[in-house]
Protein backbone atom coordinates (compact mmCIF):
# COMPACT_ATOMS: atom_id res chain seq x y z
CA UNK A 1 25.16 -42.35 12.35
CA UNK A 2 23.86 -39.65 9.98
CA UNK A 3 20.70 -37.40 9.82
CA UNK A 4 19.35 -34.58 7.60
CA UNK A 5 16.71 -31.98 8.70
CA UNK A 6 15.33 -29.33 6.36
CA UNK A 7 15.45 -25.98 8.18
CA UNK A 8 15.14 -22.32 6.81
CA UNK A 9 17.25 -19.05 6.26
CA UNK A 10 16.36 -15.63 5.16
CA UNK A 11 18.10 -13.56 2.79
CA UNK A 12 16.11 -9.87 2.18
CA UNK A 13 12.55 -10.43 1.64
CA UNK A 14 13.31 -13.85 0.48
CA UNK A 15 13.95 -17.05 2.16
CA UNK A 16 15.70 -20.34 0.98
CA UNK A 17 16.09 -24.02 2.63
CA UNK A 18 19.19 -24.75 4.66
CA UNK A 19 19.81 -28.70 5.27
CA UNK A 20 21.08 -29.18 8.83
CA UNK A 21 23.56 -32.53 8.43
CA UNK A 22 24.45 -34.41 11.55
CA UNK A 23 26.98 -36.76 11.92
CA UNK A 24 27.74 -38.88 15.40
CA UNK A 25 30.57 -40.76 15.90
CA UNK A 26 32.23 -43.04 18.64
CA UNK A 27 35.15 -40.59 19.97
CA UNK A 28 36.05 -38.15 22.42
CA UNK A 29 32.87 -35.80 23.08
CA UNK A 30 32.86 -32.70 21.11
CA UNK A 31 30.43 -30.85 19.13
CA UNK A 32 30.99 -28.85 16.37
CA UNK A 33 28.95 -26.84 13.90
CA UNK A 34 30.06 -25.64 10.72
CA UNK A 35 28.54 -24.08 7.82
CA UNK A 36 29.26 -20.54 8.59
CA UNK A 37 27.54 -20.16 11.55
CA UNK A 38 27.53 -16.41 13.46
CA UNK A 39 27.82 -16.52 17.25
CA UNK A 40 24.00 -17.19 17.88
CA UNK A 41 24.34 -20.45 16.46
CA UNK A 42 27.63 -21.75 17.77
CA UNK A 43 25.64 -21.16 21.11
CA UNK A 44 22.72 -23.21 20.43
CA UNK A 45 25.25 -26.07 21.15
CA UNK A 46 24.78 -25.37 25.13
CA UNK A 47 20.85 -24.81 24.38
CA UNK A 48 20.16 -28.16 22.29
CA UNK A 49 21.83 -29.80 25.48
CA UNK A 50 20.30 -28.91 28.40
CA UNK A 51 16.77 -28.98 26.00
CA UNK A 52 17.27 -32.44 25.03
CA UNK A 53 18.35 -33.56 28.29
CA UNK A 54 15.69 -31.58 29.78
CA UNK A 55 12.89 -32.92 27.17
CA UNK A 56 13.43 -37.09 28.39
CA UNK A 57 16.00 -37.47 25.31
CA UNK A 58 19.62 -38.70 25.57
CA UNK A 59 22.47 -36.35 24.73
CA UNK A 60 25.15 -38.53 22.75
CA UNK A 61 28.22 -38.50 24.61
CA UNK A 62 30.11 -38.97 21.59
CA UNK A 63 31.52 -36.43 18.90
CA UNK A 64 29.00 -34.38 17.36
CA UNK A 65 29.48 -32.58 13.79
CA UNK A 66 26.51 -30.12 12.64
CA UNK A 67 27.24 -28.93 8.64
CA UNK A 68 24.79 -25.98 8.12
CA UNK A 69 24.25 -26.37 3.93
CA UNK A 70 25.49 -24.41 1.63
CA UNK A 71 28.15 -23.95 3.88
CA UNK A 72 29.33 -21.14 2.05
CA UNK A 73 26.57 -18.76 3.34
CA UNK A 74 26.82 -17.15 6.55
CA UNK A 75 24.12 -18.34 8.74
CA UNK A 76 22.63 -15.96 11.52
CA UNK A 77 20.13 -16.38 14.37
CA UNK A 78 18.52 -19.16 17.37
CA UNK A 79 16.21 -20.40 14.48
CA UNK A 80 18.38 -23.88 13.96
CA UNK A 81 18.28 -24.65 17.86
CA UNK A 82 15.12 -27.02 16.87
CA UNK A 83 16.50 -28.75 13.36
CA UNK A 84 20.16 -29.24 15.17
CA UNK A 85 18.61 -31.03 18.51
CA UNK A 86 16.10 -33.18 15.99
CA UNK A 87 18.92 -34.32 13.86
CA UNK A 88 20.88 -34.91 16.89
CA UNK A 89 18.01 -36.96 18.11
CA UNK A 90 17.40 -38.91 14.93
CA UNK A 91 20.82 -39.67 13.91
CA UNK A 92 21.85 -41.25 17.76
CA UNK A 93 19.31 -43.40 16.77
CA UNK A 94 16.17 -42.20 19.02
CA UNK A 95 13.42 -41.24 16.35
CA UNK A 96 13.16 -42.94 13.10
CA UNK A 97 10.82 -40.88 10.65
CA UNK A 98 9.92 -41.14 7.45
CA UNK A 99 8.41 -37.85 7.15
CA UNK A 100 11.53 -35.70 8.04
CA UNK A 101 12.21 -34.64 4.91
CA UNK A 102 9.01 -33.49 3.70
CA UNK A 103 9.08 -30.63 6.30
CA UNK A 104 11.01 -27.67 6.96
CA UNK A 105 11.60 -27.30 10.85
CA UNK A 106 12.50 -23.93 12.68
CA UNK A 107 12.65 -22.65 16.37
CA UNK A 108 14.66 -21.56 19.21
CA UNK A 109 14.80 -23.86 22.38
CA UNK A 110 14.90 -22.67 26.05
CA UNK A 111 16.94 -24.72 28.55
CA UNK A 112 13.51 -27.00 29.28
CA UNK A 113 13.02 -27.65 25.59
CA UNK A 114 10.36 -25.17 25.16
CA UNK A 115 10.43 -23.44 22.20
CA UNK A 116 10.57 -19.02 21.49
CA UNK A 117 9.68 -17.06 18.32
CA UNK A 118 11.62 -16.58 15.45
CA UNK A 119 12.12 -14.00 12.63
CA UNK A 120 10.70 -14.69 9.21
CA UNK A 121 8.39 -17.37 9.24
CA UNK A 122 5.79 -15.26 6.34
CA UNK A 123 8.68 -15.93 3.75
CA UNK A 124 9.88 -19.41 5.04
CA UNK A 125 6.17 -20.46 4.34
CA UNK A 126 6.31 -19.15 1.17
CA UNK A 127 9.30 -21.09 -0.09
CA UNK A 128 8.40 -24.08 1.42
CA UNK A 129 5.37 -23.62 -0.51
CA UNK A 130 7.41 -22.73 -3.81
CA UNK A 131 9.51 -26.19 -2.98
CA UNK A 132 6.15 -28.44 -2.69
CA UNK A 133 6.65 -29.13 0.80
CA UNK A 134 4.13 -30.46 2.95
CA UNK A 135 4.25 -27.98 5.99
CA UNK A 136 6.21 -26.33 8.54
CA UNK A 137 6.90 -27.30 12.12
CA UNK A 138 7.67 -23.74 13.88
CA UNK A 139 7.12 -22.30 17.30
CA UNK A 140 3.20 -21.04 18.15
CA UNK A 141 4.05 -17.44 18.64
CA UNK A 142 4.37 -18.01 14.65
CA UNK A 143 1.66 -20.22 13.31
CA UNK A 144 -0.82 -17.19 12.57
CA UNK A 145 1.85 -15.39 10.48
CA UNK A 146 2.73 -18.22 8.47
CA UNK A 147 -0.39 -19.55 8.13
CA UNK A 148 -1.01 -16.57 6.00
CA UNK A 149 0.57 -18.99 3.05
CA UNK A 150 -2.42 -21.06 1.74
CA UNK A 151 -1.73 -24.21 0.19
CA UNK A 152 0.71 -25.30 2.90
CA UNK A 153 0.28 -27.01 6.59
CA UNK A 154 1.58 -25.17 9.36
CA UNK A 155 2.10 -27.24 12.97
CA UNK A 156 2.62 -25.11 15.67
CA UNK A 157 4.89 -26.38 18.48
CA UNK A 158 5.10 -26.02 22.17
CA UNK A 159 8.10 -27.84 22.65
CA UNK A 160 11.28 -30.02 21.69
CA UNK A 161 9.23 -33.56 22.91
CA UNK A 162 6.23 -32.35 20.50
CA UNK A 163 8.18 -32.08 17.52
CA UNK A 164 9.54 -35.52 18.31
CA UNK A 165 6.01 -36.79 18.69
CA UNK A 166 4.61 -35.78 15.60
CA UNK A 167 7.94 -37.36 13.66
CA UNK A 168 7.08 -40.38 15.14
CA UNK A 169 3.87 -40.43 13.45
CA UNK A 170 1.60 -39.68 16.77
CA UNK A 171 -0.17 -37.26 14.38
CA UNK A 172 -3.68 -36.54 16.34
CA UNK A 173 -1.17 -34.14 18.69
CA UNK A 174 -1.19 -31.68 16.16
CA UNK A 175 -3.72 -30.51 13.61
CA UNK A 176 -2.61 -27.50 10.99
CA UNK A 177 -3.24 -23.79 11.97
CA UNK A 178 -5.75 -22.13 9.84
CA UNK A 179 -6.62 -18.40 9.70
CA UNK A 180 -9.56 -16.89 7.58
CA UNK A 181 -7.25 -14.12 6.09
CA UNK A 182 -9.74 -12.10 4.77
CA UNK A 183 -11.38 -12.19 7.93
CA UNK A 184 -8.43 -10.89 10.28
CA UNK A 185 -7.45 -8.21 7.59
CA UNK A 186 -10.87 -6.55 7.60
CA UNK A 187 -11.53 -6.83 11.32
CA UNK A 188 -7.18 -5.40 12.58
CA UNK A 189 -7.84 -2.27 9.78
CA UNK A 190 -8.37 0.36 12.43
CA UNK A 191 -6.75 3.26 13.53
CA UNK A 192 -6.66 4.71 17.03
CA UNK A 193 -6.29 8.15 16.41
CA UNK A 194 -8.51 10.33 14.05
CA UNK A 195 -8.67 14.04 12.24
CA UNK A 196 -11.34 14.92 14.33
CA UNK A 197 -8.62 15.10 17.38
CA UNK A 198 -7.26 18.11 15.95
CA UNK A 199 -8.59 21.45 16.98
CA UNK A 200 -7.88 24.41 14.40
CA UNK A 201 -5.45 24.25 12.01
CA UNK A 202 -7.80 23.81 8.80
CA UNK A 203 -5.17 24.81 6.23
CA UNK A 204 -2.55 22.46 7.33
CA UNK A 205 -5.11 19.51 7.56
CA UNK A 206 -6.22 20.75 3.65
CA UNK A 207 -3.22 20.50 2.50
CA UNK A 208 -2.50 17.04 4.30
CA UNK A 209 -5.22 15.91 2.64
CA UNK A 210 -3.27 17.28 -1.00
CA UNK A 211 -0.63 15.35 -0.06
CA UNK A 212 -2.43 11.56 1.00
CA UNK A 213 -4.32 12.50 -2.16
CA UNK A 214 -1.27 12.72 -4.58
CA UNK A 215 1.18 10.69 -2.56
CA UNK A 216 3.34 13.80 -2.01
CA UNK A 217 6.30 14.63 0.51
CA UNK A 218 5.22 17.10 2.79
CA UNK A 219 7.07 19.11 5.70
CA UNK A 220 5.81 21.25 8.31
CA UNK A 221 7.25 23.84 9.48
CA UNK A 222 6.12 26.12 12.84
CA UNK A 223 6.73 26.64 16.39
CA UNK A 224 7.35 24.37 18.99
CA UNK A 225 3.74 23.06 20.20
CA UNK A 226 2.02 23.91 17.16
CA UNK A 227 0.64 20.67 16.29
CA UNK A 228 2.90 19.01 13.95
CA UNK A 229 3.58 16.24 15.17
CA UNK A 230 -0.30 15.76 16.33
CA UNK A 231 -1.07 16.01 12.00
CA UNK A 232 1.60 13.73 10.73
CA UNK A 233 0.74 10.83 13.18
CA UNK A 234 -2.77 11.19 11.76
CA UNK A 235 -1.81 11.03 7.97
CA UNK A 236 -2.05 7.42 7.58
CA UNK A 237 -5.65 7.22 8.73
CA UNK A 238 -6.33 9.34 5.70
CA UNK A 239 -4.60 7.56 2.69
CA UNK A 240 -6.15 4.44 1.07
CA UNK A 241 -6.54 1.30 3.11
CA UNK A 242 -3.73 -1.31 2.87
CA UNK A 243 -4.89 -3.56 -0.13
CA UNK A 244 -4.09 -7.41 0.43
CA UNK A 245 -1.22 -7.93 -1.50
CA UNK A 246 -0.02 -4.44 -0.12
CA UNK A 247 -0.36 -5.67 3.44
CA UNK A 248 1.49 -9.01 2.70
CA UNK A 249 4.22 -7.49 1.14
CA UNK A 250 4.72 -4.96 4.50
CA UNK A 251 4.15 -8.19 6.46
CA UNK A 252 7.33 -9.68 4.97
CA UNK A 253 9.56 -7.05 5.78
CA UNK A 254 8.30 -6.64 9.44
CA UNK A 255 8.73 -10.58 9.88
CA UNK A 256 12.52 -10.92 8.40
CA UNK A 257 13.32 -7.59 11.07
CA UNK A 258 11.71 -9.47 13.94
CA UNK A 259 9.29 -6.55 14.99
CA UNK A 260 5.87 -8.55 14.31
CA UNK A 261 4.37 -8.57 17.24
CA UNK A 262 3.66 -12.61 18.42
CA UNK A 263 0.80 -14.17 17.58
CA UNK A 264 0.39 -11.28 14.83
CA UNK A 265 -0.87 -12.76 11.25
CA UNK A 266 -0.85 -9.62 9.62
CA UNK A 267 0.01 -5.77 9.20
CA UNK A 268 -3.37 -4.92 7.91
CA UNK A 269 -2.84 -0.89 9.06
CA UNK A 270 -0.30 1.46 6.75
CA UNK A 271 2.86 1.31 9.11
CA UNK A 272 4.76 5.18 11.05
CA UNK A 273 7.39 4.84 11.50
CA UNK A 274 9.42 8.08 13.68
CA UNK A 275 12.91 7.93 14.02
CA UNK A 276 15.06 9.95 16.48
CA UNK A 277 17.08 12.13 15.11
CA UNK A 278 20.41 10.57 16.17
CA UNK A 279 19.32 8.08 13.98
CA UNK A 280 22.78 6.39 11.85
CA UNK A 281 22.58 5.92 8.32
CA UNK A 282 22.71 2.50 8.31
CA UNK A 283 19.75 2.32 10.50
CA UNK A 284 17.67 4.57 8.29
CA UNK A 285 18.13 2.82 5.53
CA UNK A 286 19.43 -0.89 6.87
CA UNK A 287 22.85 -2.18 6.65
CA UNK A 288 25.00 -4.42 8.89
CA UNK A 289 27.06 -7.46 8.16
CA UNK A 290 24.37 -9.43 7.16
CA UNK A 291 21.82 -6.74 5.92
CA UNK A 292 18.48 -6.08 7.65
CA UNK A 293 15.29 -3.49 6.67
CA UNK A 294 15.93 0.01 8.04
CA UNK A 295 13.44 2.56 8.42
CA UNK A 296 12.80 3.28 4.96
CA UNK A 297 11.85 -0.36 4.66
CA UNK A 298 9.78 -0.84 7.32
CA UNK A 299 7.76 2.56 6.18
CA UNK A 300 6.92 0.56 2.89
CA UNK A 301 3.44 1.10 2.03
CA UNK A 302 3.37 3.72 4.86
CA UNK A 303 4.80 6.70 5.99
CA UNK A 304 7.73 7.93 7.52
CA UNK A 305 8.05 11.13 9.59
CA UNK A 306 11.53 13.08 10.12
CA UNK A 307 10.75 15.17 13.16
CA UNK A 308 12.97 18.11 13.71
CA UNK A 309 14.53 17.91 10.29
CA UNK A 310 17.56 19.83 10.48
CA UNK A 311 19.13 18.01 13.49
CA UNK A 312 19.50 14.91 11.28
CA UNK A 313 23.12 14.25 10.20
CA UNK A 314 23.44 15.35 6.42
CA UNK A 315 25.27 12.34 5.41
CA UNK A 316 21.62 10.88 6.69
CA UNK A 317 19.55 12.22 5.35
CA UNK A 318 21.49 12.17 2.07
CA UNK A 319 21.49 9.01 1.63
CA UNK A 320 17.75 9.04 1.53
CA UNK A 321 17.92 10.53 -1.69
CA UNK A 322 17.89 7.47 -4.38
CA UNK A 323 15.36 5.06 -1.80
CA UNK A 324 12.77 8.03 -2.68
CA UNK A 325 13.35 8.62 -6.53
CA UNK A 326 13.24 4.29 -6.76
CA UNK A 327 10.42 3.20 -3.97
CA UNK A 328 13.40 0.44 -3.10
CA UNK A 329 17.09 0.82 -1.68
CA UNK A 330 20.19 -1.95 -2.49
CA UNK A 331 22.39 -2.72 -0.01
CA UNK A 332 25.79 -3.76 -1.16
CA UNK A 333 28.40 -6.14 0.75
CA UNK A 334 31.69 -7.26 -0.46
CA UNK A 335 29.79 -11.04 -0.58
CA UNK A 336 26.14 -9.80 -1.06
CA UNK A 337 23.41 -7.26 -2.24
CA UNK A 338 20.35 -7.29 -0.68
CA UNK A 339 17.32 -5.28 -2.19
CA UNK A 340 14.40 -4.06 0.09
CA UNK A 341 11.10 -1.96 -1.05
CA UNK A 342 11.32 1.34 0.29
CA UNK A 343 8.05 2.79 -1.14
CA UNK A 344 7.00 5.39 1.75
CA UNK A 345 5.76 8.95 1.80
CA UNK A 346 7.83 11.16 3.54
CA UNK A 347 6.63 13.55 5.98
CA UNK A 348 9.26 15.80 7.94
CA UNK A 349 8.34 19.09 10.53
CA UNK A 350 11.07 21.56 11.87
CA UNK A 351 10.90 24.81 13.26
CA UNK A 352 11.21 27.75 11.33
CA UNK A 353 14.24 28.86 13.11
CA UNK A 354 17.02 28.18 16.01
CA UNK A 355 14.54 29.69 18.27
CA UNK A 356 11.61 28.18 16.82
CA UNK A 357 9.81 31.84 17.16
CA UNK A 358 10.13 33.04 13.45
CA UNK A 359 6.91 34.02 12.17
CA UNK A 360 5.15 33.55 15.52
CA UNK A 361 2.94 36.38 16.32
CA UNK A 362 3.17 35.78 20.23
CA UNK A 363 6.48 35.42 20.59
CA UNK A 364 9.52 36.80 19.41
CA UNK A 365 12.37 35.80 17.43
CA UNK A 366 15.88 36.15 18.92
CA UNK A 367 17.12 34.33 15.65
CA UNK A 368 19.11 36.46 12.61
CA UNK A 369 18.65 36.55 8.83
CA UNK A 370 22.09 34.77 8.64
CA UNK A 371 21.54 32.31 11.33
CA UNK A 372 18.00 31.17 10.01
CA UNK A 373 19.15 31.02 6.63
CA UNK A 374 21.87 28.87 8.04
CA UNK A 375 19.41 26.78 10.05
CA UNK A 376 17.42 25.85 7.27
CA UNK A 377 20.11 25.08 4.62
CA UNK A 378 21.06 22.04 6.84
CA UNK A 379 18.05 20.54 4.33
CA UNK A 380 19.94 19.92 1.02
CA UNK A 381 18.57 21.21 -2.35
CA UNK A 382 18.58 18.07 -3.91
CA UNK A 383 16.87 16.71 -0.97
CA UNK A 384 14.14 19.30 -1.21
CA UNK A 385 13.80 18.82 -4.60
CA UNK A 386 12.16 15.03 -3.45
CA UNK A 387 9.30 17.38 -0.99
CA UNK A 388 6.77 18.70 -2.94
CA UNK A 389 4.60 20.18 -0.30
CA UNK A 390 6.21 22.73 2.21
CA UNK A 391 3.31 24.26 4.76
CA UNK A 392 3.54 26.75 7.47
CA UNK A 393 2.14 25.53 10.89
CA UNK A 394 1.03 28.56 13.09
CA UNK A 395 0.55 28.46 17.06
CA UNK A 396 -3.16 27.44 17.55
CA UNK A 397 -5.44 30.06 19.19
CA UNK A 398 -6.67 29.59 22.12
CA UNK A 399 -10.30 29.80 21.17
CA UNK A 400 -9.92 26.66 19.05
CA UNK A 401 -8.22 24.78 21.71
CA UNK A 402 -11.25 25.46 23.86
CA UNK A 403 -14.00 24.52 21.22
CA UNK A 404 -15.90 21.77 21.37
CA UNK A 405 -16.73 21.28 17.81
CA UNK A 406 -14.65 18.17 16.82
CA UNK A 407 -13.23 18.66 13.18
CA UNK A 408 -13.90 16.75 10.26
CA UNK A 409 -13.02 12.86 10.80
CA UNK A 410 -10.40 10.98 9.13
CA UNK A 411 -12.78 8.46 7.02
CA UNK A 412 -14.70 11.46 5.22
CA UNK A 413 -11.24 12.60 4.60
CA UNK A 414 -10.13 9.25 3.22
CA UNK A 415 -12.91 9.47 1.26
CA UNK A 416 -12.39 12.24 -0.91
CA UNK A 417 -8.45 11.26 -0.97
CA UNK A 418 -9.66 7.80 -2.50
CA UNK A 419 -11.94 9.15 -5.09
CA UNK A 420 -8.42 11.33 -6.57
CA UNK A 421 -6.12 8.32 -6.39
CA UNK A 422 -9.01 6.15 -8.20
CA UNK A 423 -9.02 8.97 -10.86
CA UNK A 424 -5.05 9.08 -10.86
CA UNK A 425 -4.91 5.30 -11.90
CA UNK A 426 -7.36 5.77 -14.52
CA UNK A 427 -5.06 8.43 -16.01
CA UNK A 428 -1.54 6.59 -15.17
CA UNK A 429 -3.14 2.85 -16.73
CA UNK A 430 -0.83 0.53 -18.52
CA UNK A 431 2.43 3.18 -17.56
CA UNK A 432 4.68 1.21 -15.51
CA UNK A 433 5.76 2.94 -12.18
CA UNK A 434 3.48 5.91 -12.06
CA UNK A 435 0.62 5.38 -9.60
CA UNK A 436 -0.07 8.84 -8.36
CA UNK A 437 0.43 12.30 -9.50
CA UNK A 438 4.17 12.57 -7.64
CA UNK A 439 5.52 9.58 -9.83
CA UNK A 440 5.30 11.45 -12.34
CA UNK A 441 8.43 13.17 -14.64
CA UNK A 442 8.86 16.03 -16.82
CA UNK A 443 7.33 14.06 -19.55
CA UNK A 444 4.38 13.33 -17.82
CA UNK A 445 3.96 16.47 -16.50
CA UNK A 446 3.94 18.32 -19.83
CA UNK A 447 0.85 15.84 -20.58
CA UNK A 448 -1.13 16.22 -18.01
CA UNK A 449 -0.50 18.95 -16.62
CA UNK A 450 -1.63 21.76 -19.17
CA UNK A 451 -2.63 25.15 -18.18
CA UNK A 452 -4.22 27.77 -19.73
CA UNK A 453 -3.43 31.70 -20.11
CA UNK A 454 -4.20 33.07 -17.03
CA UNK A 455 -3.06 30.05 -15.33
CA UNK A 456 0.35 30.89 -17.16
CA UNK A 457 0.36 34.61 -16.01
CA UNK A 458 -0.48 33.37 -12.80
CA UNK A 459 2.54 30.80 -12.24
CA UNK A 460 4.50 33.51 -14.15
CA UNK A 461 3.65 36.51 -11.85
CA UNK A 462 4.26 33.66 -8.45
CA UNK A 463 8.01 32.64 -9.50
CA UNK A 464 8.86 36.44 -10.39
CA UNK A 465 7.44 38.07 -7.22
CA UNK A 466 7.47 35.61 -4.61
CA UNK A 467 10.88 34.27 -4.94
CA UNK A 468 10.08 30.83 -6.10
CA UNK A 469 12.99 28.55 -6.97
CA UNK A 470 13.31 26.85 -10.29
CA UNK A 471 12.89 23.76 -8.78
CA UNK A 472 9.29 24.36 -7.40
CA UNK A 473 7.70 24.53 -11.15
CA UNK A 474 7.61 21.24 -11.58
CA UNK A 475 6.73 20.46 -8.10
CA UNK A 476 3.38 23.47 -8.23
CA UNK A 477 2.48 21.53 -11.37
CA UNK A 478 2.13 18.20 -9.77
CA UNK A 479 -0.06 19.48 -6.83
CA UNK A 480 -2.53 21.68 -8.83
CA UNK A 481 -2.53 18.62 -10.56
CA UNK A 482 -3.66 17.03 -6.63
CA UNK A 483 -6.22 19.50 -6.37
CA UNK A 484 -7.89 19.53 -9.49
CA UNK A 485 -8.46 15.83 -9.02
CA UNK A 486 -9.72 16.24 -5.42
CA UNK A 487 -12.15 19.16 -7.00
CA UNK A 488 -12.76 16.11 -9.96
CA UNK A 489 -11.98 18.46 -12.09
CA UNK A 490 -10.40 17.19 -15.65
CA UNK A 491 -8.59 20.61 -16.17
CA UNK A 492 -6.28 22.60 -13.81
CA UNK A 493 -7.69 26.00 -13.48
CA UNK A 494 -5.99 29.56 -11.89
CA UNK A 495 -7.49 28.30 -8.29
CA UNK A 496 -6.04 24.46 -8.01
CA UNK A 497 -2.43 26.48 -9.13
CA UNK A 498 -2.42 29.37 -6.37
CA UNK A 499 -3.50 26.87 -4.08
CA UNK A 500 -0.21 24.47 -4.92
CA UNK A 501 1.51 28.09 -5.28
CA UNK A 502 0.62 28.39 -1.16
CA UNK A 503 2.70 25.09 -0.67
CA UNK A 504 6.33 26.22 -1.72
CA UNK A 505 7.19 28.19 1.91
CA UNK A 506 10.53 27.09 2.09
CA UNK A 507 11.51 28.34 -1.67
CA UNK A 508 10.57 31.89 -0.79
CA UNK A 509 12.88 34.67 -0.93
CA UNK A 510 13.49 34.86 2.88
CA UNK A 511 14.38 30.56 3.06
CA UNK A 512 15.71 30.52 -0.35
CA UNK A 513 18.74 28.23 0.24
C-alpha cells in the first residue's frame, strides 16, 4: 500500500515541492521517516497518531515508512505533520482521491487533529503557482498571507477530518480564500507614532529628514535622555510608503522567519527593527544550520537602528560591512548558500562618551581625552565610512518639553522627502543599482555632484580647519547633494555644502579615530 502527497519546503526566500511517499506494510509496527528529516519532524510521528486517532481515522498497526523527497535535502519544521497523516490515511486504504496530486498540502497537527500555523506559506503559494497547481490546502492562521498569490486557490483548514473531506470530493466544505490586496495594503499603511511627538530638537529632525530624503546612514550621538531613540523610531513614518512589490518582497522574508503575525496578509508598513546589543553575529545577519533571515534581512525595505553603538561586539558589527555596500548578504554552509536582501538604512545613536556627559552643558563630564577617544574608536573606520550622516543630539530644554505647540507632522515631512527621491530617480534612470543619492560611487559623484568656486573654498577651508577626515569628502558631497534636491535645486550651492559640512561630528579633530 503506497501513497504520494505533494507538500512544501523553504529554502531562503524561495520555496520548492517536497513529495511525502508512504509505504504500509504487513509487519511488526514501526514507523519510520526518512528523507533527512531534523528532530521536528521525526516527532510528528507521535503527533500524526494521536491526530488521526483523535480525528475518527484508523492508525495502521502495521510498519510505516515516510521518504521525505529529495531525500538528500535536510528537511526542517511541524509543516509535514498534515501531508504525512494524509498519506498515511490514503495509502491504509481510507481515502481514495483523485485530486491529491494536484495540491500541495502543509500544516502542523495538535494531538485532536486540529491544525497550527506554519512558516512560509507567501513563497509556497508562489511556487505552487510557478508549478501550475491548482491550490493549497494550509492551516487558516495562513490563508490571508497566501492568498496574496493570485491565480491560485487557497483552502484554509481547521482540521485533519477537513482535509480528508475535501479529498473525498465533499467540496461545498470549503470555498477558496480571497483577499482584495490592494484593498488591505492601503487600509494596514499607518503608523502609530508621528514627528509631531517630538518636542524641540529641530536640527536633528532636519537632518533626519536629509537622511529619509537621500537614503543615508545616520547616527546620533548625545546624552542619555536626549531623544534619540524617540527620532529614530519615527524615521520610517517619514520615508516613502512601501510600494507593492516592495511590501511583497518584505512579506516573504517575514513569512520564511515565522514572525508574521497570524491572520496577517501583508507587511504594508516599512519594518524597525532594534536589536539588543548582545546581539551574536549570526543573529544580525542570519546563520544557523539551516540558514534563516537575521536582522539585516528582516530590516529590508526598512530600517534598522543600533542603539548604544559602541557596546556592540566588533566582530558584529563588522560583519555588517559587505550586507550595506550590496543591499543583500550570502550565507555560506559546507552543503548550501543561501542569499537574503538586506537593503535597510542604518540608523545607530551612542553617547558621546563613557559618561554620556561630553558636550552637555548641564552636566559634567568625568570622562578623559584618552578614554573618549577610546570609547568612540570601538566604531571601525571602515564601518564609518558606510554612515554618511553623524549629528549631535543635545539635552532638550525644559521650555520645549513644556510647550504645547506640537511640531511639524510626519506626512508633511514625507512629503518633501518624496518630492527629492522622485527627483533622484529621474537623475539615476536606466543606471542599474543607484536609486538614491547614497548609491552612488566616486564616478557618480564627480557627475553630479559639481561645485562651484566658493563652494570649493568652502569644502577646502572645512577639511583644513575643522579636522575633517578624508573619508568625509565623498560622504559631504552626497548630502549637499540631499539638500539641494530637498531645496529642488538643480545645482549645489555654498549653503546645501555647509549644511552637509554640519553632519561630519564624529570626523572632527576631538573624535578623529
Amino acid at each position: 500500500m503506497f501513497s504520494q502527497v505533494l507538500s512544501s519546503a523553504t529554502f531562503g526566500v524561495n520555496a520548492y515541492l517536497v513529495q511525502v511517499e508512504t509505504h504500509i506494510e504487513r509487519a511488526i509496527h514501526k514507523f519510520f521517516i526518512v528523507g533527512l528529516p531534523d528532530s521536528a519532524v521525526k516527532e510528528s510521528s507521535e503527533r500524526v497518531f494521536a491526530a488521526i486517532k483523535n480525528s475518527g481515522f484508523i492508525f495502521p498497526n502495521h510498519r510505516i515508512t515516510v521518504n521525505l523527497a529529495p531525500a538528500d535535502v535536510k528537511k526542517e519544521g511541524s509543516a509535514y505533520d498534515l501531508p504525512i497523516a494524509v498519506g498515511i490515511v490514503v495509502a491504509s486504504g481510507q481515502l481514495e482521491s483523485p485530486v491529491l496530486d494536484k495540491y500541495v498540502i502543509l500544516g502542523e497537527l495538535a494531538l485532536d487533529g486540529s491544525l497550527r500555523p506554519i512558516r512560509g506559506a507567501l513563497v509556497v503559494a508562489l511556487e505552487a503557482k510557478s508549478r501550475g497547481l491548482n491550490g493549497l490546502l494550509l492551516p487558516r492562521a495562513n490563508a490571508k498571507e497566501a492568498a496574496l498569490v493570485e491565480g491560485i486557490d487557497v483552502y484554509p483548514i481547521e482540521s485533519l477530518k477537513e482535509v480528508v473531506g475535501f479529498l473525498a470530493g465533499e467540496y461545498q466544505m470549503l470555498s477558496p480564500f480571497r483577499v482584495d490586496t490592494r484593498e488591505i495594503f492601503g487600509h494596514e499603511q499607518r503608523y502609530a507614532l508621528d514627528f509631531a511627538d517630538v518636542k524641540g530638537q529641530e536640527s536633528v529632525k532636519r537632518s533626519m529628514e536629509v537622511a529619509a530624503a537621500g537614503a543615508h546612514n545616520i547616527i546620533l550621538i548625545g546624552p542619555p535622555g536626549s531623544g534619540k531613540t524617540m527620532l529614530a523610531k519615527r524615521l520610517p513614518t517619514i520615508l516613502p510608503h512601501l510600494a507593492f512589490e516592495e511590501a511583497l518582497e518584505t512579506t516573504k522574508i517575514h513569512s520564511v522567519a515565522g514572525i508574521l503575525p497570524p491572520d496577517t496578509a501583508l507587511v504594508s508598513t516599512r519594518p524597525f527593527r532594534s536589536p539588543h546589543h548582545t546581539i551574536s553575529d549570526s543573529a544580525l545577519v542570519g546563520g544557523g544550520t539551516i540558514p534563516r533571515p537575521g536582522e539585516i534581512s528582516l530590516a529590508h525595505h526598512g530600517v534598522l537602528f543600533l542603539d548604544e553603538l559602541p557596546e556592540f561586539a566588533r566582530n558584529v558589527l563588522e560583519v555588517m560591512r559587505q550586507p550595506l555596500e550590496d543591499a543583500r548578504v550570502t550565507i555560506s554552509r559546507s552543503k548550501m548558500s543561501v542569499e537574503y536582501p538586506a537593503n535597510f538604512m542604518l540608523v545607530c545613536a551612542m553617547n558621546p562618551c563613557p559618561c554620556g556627559n561630553f558636550g552637555n552643558p548641564n552636566q559634567e563630564c568625568s570622562c578623559t581625552p584618552a578614554q573618549i577617544q577610546k570609547y568612540v574608536g570601538r566604531i571601525s573606520g571602515p564601518l564609518l565610512d558606510r554612515i554618511d550622516i553623524h549629528v549631535e543630539v543635545p539635552a532638550v530644554k525644559y521650555n520645549e518639553l513644556a510647550s504645547k505647540k506640537s511640531g511639524e507632522s510626519s506626512a508633511d515631512i514625507r512629503r518633501r522627502v518624496v518630492r527629492a527621491r522622485e527627483i533622484q530617480m529621474k537623475r539615476f534612470a536606466g543606471r542599474r543599482g543607484v536609486f538614491s543619492n547614497a548609491d552612488m560611487n566616486s564616478q557618480e559623484i564627480k557627475e553630479f555632484c559639481e561645485i562651484d568656486a566658493a563652494g570649493a573654498d568652502l569644502l577646502k577651508t572645512a577639511m583644513n580647519k575643522l579636522g575633517l577626515s578624508a573619508r568625509a569628502y565623498d560622504r559631504i558631497l552626497k548630502v549637499a547633494r540631499t539638500v539641494a534636491d530637498l531645496a529642488s535645486s538643480e545645482h549645489m550651492r555654498p549653503e546645501h555644502l555647509a549644511e552637509a559640512i554640519q553632519y561630519r561630528s564624529l570626523d572632527r579633530s576631538f573624535y578623529a579615530i
